[in-house]
PDB file of N, CA and C in Angstrom:
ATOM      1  N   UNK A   1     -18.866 147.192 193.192  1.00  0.00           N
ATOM      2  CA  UNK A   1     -17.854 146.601 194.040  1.00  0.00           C
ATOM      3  C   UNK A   1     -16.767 145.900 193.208  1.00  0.00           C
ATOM      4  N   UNK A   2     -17.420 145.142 192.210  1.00  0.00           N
ATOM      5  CA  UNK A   2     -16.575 144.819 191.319  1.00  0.00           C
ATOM      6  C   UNK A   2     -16.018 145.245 189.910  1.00  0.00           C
ATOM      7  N   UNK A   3     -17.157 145.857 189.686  1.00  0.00           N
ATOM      8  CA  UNK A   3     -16.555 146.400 188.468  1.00  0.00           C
ATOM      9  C   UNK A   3     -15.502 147.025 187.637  1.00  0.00           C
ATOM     10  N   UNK A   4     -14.524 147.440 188.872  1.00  0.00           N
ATOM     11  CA  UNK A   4     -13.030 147.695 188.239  1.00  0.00           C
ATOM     12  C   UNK A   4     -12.583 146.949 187.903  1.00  0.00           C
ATOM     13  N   UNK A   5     -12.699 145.809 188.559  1.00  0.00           N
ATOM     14  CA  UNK A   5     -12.044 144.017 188.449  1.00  0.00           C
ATOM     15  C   UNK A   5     -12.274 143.792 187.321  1.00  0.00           C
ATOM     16  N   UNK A   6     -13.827 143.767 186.839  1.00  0.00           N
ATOM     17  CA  UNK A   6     -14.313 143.706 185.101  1.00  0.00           C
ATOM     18  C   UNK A   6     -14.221 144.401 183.966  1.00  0.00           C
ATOM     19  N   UNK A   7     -13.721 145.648 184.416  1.00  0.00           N
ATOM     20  CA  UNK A   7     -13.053 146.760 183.247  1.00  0.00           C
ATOM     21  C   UNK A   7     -11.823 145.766 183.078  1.00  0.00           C
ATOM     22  N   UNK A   8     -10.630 145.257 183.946  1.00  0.00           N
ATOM     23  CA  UNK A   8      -9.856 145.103 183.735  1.00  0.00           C
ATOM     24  C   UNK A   8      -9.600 143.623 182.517  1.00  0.00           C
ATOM     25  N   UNK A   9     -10.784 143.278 182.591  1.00  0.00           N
ATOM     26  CA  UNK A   9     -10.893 142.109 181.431  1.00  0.00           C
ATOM     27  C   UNK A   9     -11.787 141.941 179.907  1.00  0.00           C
ATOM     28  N   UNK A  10     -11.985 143.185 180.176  1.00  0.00           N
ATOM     29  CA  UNK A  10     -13.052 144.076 179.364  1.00  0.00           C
ATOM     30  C   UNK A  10     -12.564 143.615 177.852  1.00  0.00           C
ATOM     31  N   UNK A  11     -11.494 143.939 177.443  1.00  0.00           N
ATOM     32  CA  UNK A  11     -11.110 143.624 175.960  1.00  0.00           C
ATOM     33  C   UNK A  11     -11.099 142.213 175.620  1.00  0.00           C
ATOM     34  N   UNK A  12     -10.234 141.204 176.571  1.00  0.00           N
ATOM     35  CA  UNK A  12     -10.480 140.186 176.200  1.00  0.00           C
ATOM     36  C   UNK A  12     -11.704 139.272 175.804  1.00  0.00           C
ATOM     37  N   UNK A  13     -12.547 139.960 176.839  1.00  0.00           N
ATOM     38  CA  UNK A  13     -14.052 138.861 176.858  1.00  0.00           C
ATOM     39  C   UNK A  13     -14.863 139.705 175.602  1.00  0.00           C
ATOM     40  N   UNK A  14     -14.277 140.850 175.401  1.00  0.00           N
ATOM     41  CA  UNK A  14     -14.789 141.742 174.258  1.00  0.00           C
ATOM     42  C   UNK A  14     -14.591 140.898 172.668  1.00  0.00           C
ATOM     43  N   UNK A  15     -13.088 140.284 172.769  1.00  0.00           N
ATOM     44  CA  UNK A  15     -12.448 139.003 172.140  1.00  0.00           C
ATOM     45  C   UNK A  15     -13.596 138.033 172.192  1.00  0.00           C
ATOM     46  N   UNK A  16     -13.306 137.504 173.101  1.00  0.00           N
ATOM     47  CA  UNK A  16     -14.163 136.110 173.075  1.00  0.00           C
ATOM     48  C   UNK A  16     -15.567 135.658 172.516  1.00  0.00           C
ATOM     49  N   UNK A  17     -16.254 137.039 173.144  1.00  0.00           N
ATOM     50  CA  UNK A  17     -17.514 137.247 172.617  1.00  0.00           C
ATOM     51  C   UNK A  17     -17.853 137.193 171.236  1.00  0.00           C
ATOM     52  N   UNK A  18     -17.021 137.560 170.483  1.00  0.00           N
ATOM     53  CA  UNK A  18     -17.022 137.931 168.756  1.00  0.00           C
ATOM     54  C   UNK A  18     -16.398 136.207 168.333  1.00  0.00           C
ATOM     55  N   UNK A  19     -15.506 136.108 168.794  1.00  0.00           N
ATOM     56  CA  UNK A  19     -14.899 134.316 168.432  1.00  0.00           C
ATOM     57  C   UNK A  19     -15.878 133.550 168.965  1.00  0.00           C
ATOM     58  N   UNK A  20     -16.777 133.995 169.650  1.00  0.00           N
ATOM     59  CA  UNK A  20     -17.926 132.298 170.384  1.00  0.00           C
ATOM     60  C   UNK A  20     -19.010 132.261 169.618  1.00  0.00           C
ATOM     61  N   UNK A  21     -18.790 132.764 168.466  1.00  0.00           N
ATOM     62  CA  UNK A  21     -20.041 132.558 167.323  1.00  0.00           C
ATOM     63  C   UNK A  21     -19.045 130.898 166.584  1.00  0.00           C
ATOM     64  N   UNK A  22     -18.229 131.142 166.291  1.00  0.00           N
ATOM     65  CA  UNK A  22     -17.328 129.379 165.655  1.00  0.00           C
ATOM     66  C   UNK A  22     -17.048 128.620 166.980  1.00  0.00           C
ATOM     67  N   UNK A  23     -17.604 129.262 168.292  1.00  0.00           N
ATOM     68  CA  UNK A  23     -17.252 128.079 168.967  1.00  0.00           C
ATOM     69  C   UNK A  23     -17.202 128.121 170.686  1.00  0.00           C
ATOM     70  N   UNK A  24     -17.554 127.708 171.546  1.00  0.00           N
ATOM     71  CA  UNK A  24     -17.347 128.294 173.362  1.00  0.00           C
ATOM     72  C   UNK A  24     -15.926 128.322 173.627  1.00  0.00           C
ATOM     73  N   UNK A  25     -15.945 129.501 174.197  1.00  0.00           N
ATOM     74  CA  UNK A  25     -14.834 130.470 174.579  1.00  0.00           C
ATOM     75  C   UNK A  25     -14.340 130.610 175.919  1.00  0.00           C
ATOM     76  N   UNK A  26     -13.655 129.843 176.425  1.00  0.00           N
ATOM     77  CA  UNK A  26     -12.982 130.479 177.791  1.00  0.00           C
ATOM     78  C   UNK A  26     -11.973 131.335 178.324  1.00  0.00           C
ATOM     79  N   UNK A  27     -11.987 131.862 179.429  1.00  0.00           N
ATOM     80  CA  UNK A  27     -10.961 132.763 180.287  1.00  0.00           C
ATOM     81  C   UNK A  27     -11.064 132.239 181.712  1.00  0.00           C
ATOM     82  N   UNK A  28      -9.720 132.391 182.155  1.00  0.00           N
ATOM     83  CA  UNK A  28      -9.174 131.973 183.290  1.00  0.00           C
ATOM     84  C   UNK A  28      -8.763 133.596 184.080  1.00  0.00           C
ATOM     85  N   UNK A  29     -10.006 133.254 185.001  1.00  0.00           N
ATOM     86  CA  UNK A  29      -9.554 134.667 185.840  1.00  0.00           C
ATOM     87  C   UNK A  29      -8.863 134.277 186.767  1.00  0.00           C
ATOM     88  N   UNK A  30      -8.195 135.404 187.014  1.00  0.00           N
ATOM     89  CA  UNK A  30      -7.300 135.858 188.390  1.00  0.00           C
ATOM     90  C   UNK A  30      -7.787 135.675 189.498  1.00  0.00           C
ATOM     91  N   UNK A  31      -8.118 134.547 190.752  1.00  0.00           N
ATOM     92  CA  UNK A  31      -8.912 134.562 191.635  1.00  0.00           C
ATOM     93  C   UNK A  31      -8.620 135.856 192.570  1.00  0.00           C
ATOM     94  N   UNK A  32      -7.021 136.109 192.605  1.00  0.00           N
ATOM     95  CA  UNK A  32      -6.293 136.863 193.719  1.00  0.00           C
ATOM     96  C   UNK A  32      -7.437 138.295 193.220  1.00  0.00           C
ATOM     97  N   UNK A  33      -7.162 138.552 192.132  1.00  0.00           N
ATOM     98  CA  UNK A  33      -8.014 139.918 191.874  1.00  0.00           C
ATOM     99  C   UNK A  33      -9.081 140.603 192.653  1.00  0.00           C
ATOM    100  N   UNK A  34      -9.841 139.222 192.902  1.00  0.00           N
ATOM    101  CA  UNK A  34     -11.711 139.495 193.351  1.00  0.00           C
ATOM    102  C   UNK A  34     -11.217 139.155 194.299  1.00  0.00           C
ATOM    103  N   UNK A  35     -10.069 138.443 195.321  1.00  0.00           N
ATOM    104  CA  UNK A  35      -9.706 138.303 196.707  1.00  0.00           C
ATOM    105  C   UNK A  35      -9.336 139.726 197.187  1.00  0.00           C
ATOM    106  N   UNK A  36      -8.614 140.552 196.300  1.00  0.00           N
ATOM    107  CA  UNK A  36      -8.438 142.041 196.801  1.00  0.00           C
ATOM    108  C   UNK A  36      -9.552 142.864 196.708  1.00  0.00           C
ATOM    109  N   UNK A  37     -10.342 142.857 195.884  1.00  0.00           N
ATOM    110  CA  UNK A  37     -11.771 143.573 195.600  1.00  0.00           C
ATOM    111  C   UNK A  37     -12.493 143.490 196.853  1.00  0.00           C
ATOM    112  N   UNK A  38     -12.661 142.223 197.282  1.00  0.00           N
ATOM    113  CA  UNK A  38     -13.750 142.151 198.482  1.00  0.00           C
ATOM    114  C   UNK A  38     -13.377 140.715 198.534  1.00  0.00           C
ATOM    115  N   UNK A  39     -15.054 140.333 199.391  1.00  0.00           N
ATOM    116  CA  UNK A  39     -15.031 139.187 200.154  1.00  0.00           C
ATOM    117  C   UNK A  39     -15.470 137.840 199.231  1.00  0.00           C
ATOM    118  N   UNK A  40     -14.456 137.186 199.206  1.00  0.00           N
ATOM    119  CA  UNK A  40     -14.821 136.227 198.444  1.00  0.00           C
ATOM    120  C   UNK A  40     -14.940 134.937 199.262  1.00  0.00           C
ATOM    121  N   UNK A  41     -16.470 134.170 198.714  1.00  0.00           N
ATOM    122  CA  UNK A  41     -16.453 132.955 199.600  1.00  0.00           C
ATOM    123  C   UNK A  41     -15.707 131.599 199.565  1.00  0.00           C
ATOM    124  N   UNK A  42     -15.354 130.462 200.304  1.00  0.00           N
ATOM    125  CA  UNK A  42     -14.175 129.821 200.576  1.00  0.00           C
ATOM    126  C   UNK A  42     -14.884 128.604 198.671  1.00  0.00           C
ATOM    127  N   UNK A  43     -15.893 128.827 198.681  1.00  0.00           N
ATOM    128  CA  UNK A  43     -16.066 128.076 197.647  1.00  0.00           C
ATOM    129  C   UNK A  43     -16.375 128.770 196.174  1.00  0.00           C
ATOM    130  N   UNK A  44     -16.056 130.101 196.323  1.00  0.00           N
ATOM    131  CA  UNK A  44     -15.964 131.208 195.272  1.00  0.00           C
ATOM    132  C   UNK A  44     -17.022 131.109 194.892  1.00  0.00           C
ATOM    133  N   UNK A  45     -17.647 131.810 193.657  1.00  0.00           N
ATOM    134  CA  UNK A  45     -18.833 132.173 193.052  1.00  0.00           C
ATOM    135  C   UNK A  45     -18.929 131.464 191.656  1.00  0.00           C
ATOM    136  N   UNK A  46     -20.477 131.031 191.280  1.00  0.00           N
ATOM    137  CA  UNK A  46     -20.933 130.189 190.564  1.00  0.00           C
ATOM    138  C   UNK A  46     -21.893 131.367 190.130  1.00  0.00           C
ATOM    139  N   UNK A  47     -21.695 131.384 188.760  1.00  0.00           N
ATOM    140  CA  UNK A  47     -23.239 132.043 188.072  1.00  0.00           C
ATOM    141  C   UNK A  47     -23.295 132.149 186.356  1.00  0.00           C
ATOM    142  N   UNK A  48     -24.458 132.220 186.157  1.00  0.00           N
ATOM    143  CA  UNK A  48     -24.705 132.132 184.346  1.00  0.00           C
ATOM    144  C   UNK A  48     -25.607 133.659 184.717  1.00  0.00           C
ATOM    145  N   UNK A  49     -24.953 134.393 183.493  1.00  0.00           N
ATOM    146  CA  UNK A  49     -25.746 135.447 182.994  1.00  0.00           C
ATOM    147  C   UNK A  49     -26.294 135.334 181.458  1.00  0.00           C
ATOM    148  N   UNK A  50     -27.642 135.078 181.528  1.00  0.00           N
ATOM    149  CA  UNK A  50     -28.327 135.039 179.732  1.00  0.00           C
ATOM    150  C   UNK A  50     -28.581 136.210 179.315  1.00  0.00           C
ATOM    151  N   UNK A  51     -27.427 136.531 178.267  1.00  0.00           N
ATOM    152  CA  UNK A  51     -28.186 137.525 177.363  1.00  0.00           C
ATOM    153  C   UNK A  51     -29.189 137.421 176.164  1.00  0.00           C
ATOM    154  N   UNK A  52     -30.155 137.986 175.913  1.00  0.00           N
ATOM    155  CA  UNK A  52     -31.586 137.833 175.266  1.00  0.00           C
ATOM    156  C   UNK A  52     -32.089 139.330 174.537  1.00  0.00           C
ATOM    157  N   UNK A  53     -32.397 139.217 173.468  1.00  0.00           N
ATOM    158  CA  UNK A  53     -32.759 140.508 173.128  1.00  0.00           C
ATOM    159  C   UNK A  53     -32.210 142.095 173.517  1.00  0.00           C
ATOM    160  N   UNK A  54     -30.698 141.610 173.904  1.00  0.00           N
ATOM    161  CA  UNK A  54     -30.001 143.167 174.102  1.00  0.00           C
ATOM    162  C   UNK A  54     -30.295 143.395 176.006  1.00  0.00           C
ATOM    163  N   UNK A  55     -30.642 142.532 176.492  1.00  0.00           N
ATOM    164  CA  UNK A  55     -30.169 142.334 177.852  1.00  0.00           C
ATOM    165  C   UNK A  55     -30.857 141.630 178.437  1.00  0.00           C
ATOM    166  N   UNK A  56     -30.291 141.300 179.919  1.00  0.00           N
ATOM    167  CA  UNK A  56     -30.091 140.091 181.179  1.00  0.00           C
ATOM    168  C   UNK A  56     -31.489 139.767 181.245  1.00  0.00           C
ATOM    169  N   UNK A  57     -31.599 138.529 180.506  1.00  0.00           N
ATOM    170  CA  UNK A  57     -32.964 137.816 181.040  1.00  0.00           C
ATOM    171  C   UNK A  57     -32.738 136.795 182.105  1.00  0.00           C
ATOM    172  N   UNK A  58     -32.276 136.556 182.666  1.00  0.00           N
ATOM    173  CA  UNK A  58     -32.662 135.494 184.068  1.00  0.00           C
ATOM    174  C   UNK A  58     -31.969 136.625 185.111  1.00  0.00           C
ATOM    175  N   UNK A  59     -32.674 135.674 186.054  1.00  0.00           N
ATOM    176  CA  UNK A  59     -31.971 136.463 187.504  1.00  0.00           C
ATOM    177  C   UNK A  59     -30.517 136.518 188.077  1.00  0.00           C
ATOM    178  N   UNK A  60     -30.175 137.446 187.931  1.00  0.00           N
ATOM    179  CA  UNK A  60     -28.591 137.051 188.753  1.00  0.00           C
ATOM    180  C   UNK A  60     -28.200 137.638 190.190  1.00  0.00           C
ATOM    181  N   UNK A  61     -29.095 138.109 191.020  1.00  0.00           N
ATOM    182  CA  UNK A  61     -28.936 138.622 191.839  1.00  0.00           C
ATOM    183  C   UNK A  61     -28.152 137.809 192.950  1.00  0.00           C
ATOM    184  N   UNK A  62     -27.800 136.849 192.875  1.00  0.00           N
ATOM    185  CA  UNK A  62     -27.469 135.618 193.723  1.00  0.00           C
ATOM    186  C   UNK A  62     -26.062 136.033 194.204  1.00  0.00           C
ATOM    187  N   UNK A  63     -24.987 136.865 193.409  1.00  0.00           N
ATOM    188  CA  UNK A  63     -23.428 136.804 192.995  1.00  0.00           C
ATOM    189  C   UNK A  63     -23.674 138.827 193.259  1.00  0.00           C
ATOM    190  N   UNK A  64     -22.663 139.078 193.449  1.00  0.00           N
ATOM    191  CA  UNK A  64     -22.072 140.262 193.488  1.00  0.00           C
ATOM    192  C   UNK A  64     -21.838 140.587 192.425  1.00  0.00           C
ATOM    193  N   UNK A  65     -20.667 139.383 192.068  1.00  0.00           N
ATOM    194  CA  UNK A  65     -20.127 139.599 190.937  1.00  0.00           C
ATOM    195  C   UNK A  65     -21.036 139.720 189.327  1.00  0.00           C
ATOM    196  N   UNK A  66     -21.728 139.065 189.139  1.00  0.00           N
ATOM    197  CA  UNK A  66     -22.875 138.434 188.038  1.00  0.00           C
ATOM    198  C   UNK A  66     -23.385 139.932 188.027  1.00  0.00           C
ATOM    199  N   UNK A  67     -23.893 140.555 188.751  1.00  0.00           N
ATOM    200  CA  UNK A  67     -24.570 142.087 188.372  1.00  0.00           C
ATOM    201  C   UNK A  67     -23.684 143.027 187.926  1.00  0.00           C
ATOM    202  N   UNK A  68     -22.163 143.041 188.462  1.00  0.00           N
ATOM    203  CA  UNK A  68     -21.489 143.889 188.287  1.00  0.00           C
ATOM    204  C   UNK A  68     -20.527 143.396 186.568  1.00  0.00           C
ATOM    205  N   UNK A  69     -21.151 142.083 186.455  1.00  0.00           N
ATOM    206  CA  UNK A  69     -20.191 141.971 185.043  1.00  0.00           C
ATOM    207  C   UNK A  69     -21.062 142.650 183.749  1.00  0.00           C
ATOM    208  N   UNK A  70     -22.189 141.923 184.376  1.00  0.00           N
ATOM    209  CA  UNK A  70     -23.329 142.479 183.578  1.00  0.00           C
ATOM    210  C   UNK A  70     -23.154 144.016 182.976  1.00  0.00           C
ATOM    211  N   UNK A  71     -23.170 144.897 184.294  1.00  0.00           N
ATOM    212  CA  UNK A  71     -23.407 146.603 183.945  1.00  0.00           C
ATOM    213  C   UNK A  71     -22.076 146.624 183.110  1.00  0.00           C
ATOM    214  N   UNK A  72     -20.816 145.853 183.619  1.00  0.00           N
ATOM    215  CA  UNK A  72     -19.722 146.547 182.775  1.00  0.00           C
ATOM    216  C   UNK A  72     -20.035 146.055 181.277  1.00  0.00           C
ATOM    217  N   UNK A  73     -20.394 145.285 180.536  1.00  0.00           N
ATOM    218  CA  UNK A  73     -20.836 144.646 179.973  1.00  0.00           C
ATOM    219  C   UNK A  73     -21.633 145.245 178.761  1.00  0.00           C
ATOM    220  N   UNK A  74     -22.998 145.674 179.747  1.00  0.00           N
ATOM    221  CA  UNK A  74     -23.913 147.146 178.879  1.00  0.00           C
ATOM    222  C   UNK A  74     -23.500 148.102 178.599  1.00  0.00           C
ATOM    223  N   UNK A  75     -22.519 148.841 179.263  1.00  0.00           N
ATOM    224  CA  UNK A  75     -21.712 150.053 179.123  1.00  0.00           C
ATOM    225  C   UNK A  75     -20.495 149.949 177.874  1.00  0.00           C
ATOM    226  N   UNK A  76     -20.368 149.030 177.575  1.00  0.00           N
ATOM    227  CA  UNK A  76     -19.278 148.824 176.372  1.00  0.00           C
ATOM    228  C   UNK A  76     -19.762 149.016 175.013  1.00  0.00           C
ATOM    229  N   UNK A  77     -19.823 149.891 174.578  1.00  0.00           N
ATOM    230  CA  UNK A  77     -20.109 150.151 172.963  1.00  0.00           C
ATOM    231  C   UNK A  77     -20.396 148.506 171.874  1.00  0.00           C
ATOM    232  N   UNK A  78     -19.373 148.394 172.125  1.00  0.00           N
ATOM    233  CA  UNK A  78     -18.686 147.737 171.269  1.00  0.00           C
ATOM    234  C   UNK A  78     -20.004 145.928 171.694  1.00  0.00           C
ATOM    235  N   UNK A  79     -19.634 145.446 173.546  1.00  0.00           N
ATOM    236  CA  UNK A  79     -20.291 144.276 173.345  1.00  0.00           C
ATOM    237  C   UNK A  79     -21.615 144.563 173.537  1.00  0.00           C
ATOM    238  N   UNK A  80     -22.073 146.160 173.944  1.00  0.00           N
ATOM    239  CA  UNK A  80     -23.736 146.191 173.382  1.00  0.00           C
ATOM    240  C   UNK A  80     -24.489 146.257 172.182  1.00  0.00           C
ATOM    241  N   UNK A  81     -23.525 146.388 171.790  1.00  0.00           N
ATOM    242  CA  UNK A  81     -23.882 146.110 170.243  1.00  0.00           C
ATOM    243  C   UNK A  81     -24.352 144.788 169.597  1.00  0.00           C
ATOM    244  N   UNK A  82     -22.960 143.985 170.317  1.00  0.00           N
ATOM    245  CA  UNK A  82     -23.336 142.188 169.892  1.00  0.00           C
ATOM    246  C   UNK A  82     -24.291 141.690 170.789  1.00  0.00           C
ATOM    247  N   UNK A  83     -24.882 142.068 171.629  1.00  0.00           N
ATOM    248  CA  UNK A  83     -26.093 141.434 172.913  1.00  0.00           C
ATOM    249  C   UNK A  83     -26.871 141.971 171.907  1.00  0.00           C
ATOM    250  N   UNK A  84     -26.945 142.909 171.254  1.00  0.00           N
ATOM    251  CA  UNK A  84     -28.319 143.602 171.143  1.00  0.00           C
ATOM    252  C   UNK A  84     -28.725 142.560 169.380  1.00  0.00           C
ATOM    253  N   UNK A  85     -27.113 141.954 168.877  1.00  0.00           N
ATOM    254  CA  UNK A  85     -27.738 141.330 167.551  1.00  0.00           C
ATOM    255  C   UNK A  85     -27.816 139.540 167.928  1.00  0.00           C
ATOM    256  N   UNK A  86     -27.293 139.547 168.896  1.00  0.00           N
ATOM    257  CA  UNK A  86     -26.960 137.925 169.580  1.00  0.00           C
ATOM    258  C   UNK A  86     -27.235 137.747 170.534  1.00  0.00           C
ATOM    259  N   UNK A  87     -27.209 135.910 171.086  1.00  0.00           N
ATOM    260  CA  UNK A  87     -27.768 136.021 172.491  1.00  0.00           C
ATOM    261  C   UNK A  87     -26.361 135.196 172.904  1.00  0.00           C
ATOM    262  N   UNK A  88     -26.120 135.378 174.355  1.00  0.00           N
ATOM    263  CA  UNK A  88     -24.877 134.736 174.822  1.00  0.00           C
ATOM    264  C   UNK A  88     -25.463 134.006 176.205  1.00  0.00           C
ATOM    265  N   UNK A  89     -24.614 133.031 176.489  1.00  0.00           N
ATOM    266  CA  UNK A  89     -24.799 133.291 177.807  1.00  0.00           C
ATOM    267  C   UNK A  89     -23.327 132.755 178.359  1.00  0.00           C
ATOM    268  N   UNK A  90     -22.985 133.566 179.572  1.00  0.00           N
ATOM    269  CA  UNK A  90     -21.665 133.762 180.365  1.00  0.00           C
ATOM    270  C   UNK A  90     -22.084 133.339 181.533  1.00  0.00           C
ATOM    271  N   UNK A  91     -20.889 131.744 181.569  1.00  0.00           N
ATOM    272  CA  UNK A  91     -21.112 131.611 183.085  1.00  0.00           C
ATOM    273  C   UNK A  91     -19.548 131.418 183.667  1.00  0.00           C
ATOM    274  N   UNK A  92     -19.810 131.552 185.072  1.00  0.00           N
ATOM    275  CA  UNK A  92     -18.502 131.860 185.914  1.00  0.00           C
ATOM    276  C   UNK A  92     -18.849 130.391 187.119  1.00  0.00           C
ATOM    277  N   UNK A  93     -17.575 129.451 186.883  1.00  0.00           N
ATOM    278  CA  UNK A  93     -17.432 128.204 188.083  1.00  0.00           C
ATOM    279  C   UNK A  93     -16.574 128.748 189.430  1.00  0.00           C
ATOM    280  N   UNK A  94     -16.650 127.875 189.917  1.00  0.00           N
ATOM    281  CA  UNK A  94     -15.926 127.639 191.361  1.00  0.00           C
ATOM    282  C   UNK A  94     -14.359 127.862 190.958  1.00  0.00           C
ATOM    283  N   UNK A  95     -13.974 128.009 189.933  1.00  0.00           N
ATOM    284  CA  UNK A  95     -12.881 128.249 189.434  1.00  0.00           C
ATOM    285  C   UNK A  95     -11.989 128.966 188.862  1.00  0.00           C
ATOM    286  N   UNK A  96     -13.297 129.964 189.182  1.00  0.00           N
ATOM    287  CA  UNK A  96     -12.842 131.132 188.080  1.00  0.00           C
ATOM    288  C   UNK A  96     -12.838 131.328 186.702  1.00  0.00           C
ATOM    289  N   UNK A  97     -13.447 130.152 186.119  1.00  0.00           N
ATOM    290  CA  UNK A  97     -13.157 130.312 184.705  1.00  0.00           C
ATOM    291  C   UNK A  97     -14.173 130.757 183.855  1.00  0.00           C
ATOM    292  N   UNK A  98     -14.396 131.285 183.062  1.00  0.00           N
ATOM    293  CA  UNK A  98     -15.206 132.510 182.583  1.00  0.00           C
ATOM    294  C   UNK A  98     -15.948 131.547 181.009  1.00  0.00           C
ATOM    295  N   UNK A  99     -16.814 131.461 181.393  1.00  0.00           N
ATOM    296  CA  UNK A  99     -17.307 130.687 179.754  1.00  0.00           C
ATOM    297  C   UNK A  99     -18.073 131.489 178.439  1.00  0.00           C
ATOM    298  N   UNK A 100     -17.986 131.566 177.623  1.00  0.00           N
ATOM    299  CA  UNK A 100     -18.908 132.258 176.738  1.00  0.00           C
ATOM    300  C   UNK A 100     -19.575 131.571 175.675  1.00  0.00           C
ATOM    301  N   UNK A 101     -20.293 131.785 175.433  1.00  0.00           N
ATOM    302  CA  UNK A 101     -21.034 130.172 174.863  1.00  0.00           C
ATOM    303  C   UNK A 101     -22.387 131.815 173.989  1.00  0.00           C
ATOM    304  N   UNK A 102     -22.268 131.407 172.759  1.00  0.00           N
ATOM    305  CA  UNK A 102     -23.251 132.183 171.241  1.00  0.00           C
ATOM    306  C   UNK A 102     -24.300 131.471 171.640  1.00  0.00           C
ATOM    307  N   UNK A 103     -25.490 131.597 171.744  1.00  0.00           N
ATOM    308  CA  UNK A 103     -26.739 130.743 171.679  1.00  0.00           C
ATOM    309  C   UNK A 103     -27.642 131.049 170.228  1.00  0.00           C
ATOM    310  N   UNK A 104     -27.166 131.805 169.555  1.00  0.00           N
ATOM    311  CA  UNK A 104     -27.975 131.674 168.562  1.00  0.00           C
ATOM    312  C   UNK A 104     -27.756 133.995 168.105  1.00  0.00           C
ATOM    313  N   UNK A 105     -28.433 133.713 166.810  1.00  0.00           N
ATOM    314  CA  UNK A 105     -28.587 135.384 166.358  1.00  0.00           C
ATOM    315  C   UNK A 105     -30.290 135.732 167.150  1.00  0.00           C
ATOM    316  N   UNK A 106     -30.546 136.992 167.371  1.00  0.00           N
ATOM    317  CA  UNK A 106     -31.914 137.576 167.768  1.00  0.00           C
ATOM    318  C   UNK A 106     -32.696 137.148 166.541  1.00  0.00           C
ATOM    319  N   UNK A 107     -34.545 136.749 166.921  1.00  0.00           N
ATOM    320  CA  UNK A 107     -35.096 136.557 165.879  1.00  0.00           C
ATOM    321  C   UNK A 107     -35.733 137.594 165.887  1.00  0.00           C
TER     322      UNK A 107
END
């Protein structure tokens, strides 16, 4: 449902991801975007996705969005590569704003 929405930010967070090893990384999404995509609620969407050993260890089923960033996410050459040597975790506020935060290299 969403995932065109998340292709469309694909390079940047592709960016961020590689820079949030020196430091947490934000993006300011487009709310209007995911207002044209579908139904968005009056208090928008809240969610953390943990990446762990090359993929999604906690639950995200909660968000539409959170599953669909995810798959775009795995499908990228480039940031399955860094999930699979790092752990991240990405969370999304009431605000749209996109966090990326390094938790450490895989042991």
């Amino acid at each position: 449902m969403y995932q065109h929405i998340w292709v469309k930010y694909l390079p940047v967070i592709r960016i961020l991801m590689k820079r949030s090893a020196s430091g947490d990384q934000s993006l300011d999404l487009n709310k209007s975007d995911f207002e044209k995509g579908g139904v968005i609620r009056k208090a928008g969407y809240k969610f953390t996705i943990v990446f762990s050993r090359g993929r999604v260890s906690n639950v995200i089923s909660s968000s539409t969005l959170a599953p669909d960033l995810a798959a775009v996410l795995l499908q990228d050459p480039a940031i399955k590569g860094l999930i699979a040597e790092n752990n991240y975790e990405i969370d999304l506020n009431t605000r749209f704003q996109l966090a990326i935060r390094y938790t450490g290299k895989q042991e």
